[in-house]
Protein backbone atom coordinates (compact mmCIF):
# COMPACT_ATOMS: atom_id res chain seq x y z
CA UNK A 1 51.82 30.29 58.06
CA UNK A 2 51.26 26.79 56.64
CA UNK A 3 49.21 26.23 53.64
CA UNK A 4 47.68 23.29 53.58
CA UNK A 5 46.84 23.08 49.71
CA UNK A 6 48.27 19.44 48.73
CA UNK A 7 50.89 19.78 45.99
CA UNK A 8 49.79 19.86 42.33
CA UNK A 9 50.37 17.26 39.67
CA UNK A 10 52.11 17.59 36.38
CA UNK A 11 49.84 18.71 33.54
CA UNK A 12 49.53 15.16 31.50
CA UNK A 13 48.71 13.37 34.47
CA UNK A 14 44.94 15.64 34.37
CA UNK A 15 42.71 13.98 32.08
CA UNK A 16 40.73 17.03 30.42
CA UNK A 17 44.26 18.29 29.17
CA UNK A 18 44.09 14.82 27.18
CA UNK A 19 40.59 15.77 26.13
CA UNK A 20 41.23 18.99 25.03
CA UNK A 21 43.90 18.37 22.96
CA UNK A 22 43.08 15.08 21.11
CA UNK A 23 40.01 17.08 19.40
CA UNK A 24 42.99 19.34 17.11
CA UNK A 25 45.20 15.93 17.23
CA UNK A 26 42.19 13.62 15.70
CA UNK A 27 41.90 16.84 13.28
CA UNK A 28 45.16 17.16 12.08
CA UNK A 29 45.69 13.00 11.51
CA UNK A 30 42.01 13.10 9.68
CA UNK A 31 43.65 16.02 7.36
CA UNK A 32 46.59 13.72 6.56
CA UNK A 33 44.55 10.67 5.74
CA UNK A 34 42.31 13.17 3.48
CA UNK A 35 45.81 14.04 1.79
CA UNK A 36 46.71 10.53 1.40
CA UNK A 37 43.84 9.51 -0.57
CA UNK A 38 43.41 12.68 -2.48
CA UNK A 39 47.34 12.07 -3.64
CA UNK A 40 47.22 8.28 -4.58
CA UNK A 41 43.90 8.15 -5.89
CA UNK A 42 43.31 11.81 -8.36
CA UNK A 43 40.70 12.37 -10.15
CA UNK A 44 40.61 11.59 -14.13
CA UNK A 45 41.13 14.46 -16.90
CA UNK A 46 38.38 15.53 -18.87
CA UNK A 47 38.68 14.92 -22.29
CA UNK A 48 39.43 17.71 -24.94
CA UNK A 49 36.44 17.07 -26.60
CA UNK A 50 34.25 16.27 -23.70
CA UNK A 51 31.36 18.63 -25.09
CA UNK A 52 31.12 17.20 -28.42
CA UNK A 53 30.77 13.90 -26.82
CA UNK A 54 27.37 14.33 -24.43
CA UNK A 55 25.97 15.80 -27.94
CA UNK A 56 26.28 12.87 -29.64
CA UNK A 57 25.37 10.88 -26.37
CA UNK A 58 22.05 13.46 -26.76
CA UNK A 59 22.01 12.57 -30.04
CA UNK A 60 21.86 8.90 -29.85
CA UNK A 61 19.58 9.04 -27.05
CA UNK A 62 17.09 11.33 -29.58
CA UNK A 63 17.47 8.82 -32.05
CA UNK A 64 16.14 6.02 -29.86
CA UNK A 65 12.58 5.63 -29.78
CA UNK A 66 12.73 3.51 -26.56
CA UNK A 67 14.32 5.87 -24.49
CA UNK A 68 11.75 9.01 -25.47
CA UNK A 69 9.82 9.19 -22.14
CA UNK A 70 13.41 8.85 -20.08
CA UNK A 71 14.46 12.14 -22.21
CA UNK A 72 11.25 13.78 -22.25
CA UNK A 73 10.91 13.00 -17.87
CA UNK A 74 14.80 14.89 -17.74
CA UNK A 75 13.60 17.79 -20.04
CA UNK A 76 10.17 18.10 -17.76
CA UNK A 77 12.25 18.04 -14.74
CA UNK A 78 14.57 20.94 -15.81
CA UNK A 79 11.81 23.20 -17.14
CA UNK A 80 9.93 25.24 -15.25
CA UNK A 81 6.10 24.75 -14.69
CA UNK A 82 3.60 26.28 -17.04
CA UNK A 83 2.16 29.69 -15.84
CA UNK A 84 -1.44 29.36 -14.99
């Protein structure tokens, strides 16, 4: 009996193995870059007395008269419509 099938070559020299595998490679290097940047670059603190701050940023912003229709136009936007 002689089988005729030619003889097969080594995995890496098939191009879809390549293909298949660079999707978890490109994955796992993306992760690592996401690490890097997420290590030397963290994000600031909040401040102990963060709230007390935006109220006297609200406050100051009440106070001027110039900036009452900016206020007023981020008050209208965060209630809801009148009922009709």
């Amino acid at each position: 009996m002689n089988n005729s099938h030619p003889p097969s070559a080594p995995w890496w020299k098939y191009g879809y193995v390549w293909l298949v595998i660079a999707g978890p490679v490109a994955v796992v290097i993306a992760g690592f870059v996401t690490l890097w940047i997420a290590v030397s670059h963290p994000d600031p603190v909040l401040e102990k007395d963060y709230y007390r701050r935006g109220l006297d940023i609200n406050k100051t912003l009440a106070a001027d008269k110039d900036l009452l229709p900016a206020v007023q136009g981020r008050n209208h936007a965060a209630t809801a419509p009148p009922a009709r």
